[in-house]
Protein backbone atom coordinates (compact mmCIF):
# COMPACT_ATOMS: atom_id res chain seq x y z
CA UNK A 1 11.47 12.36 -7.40
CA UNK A 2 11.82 9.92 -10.32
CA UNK A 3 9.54 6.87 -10.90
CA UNK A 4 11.00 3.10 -10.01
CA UNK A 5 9.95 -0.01 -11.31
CA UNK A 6 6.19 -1.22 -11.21
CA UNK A 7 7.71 -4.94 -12.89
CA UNK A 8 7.50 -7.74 -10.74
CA UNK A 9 10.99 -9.90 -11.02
CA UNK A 10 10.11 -13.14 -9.64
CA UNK A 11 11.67 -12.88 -6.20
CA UNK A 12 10.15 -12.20 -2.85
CA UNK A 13 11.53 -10.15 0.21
CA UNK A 14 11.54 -11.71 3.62
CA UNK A 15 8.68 -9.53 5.64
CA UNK A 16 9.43 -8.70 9.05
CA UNK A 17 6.73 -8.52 11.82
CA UNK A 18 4.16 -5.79 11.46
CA UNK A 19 4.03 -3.83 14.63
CA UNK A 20 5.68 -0.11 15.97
CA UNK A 21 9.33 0.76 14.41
CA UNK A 22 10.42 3.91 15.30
CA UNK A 23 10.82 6.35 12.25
CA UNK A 24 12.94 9.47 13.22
CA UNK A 25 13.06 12.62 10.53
CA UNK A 26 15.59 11.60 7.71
CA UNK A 27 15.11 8.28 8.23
CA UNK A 28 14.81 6.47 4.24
CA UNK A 29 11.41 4.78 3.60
CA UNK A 30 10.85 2.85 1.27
CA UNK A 31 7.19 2.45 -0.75
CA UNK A 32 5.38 0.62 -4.11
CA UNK A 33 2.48 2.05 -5.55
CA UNK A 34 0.79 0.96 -8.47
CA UNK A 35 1.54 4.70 -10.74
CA UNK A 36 4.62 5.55 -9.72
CA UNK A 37 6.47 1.98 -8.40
CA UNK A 38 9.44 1.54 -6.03
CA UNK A 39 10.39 4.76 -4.27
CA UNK A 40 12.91 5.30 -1.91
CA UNK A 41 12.14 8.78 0.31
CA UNK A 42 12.79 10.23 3.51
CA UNK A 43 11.04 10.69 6.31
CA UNK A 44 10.11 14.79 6.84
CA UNK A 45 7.80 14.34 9.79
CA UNK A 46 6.08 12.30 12.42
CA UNK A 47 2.54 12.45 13.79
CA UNK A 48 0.88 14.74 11.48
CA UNK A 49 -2.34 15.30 11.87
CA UNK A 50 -4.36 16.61 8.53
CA UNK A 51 -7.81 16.68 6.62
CA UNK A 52 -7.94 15.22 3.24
CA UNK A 53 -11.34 15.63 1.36
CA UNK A 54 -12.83 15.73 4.14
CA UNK A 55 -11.65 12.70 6.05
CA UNK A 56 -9.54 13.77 9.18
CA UNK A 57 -6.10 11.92 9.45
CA UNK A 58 -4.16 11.18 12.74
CA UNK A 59 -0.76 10.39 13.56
CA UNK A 60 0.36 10.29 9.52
CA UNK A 61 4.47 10.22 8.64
CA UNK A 62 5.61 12.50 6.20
CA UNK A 63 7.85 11.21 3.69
CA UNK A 64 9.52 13.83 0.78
CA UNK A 65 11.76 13.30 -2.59
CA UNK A 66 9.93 10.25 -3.43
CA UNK A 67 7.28 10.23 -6.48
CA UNK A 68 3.56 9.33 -6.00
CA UNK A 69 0.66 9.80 -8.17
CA UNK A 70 -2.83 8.96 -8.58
CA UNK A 71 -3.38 5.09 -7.65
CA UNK A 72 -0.73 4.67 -5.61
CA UNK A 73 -2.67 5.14 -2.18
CA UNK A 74 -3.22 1.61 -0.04
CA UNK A 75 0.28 0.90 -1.58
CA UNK A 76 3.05 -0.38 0.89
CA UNK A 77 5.03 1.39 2.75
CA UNK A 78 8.14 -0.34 4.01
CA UNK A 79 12.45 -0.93 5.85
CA UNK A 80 14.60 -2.07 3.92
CA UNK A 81 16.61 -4.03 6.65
CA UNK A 82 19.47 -5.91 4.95
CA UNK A 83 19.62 -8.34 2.28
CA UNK A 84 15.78 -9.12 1.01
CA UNK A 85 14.31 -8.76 4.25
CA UNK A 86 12.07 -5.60 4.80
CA UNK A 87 10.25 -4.31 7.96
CA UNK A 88 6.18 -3.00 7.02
CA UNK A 89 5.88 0.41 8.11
CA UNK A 90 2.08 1.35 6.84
CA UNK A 91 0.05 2.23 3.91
CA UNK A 92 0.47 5.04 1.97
CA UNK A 93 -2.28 7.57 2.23
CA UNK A 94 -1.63 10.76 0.33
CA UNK A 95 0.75 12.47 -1.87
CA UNK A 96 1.64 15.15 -4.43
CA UNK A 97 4.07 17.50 -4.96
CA UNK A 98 5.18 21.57 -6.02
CA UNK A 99 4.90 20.12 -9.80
CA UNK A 100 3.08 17.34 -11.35
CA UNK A 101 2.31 16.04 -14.97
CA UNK A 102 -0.43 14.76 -16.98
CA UNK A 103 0.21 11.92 -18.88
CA UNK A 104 -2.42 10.41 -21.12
CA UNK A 105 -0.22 7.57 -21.84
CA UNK A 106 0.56 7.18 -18.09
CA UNK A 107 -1.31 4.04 -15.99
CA UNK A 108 -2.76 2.31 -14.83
CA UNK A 109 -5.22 4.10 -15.55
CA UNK A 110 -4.14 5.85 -18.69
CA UNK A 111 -4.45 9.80 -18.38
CA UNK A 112 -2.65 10.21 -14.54
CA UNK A 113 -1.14 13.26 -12.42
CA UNK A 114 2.09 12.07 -10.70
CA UNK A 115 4.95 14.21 -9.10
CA UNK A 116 7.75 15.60 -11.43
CA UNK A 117 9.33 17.70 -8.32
CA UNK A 118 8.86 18.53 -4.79
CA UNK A 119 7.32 15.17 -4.20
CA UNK A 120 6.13 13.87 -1.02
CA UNK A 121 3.34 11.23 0.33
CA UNK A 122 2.29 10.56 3.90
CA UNK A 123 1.75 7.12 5.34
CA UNK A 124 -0.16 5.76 8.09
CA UNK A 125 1.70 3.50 10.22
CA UNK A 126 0.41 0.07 11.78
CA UNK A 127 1.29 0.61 15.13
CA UNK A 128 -1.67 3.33 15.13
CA UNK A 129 -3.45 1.64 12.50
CA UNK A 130 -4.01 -1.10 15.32
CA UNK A 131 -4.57 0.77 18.22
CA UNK A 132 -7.19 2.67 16.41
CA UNK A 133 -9.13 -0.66 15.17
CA UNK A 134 -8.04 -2.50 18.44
CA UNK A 135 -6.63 -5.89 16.37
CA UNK A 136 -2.94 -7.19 15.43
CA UNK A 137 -2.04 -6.91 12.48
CA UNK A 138 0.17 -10.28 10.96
CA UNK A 139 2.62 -10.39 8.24
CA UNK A 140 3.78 -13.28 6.13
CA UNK A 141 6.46 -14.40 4.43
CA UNK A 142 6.38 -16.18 0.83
């Protein structure tokens, strides 16, 4: 439930190719947001279907124990398969926890709720993300 690091080291992981990995409960995810950094989770549930302000999500991955706070949505969601070489999962949708905090020294953007305990995000993975915009999505490697 802690925070990782949001400072970029000068390396880059090998990305894998974006498509459908299958994602079983307990499985550990990893994700980056810009609040709350690199978090390592694990996977809670598959295919949930929920409404958040309004919008109606399908097919979203639950993933608990791992922090996330306000900003961190879009951020990537991701394998770690071995060495520097990591497998795109999806894109982090939602998140919160039983117990947050306000920090006004917190950001970006200064003044942000993040998870203290109980975290958990959910994700939406690219294998759906595709079929529901009918394209392929690419990776690259830098």
């Amino acid at each position: 439930n802690g925070s990782g690091s949001i400072t970029y080291n000068g390396w880059w992981l090998d990305v894998g190719t974006v498509g459908y990995v299958a994602i079983a409960n307990e499985d550990p995810v990893d994700k980056v947001g810009r609040l709350t950094g690199w978090t390592r989770g694990t996977v809670s549930q598959t295919c949930v279907h929920n409404t958040t302000s309004g919008a109606r999500k399908l097919c979203e991955t639950v993933v608990v124990n791992a922090r996330s706070g306000g900003g961190d949505s879009g951020g990537p969601v991701f394998l770690l398969s071995g060495g520097n070489f990591v497998v795109p999962l999806g894109i982090l949708t939602s998140g919160g926890g039983a117990t947050g905090q306000y920090d006004p020294t917190q950001g970006p953007p200064p003044g942000t709720w993040y998870c203290t305990g109980g975290c958990w995000y959910r994700y939406a993975d690219f294998a759906h993300i595709q079929t529901h915009l009918g394209v392929t999505l690419s990776s690259q490697s830098y």
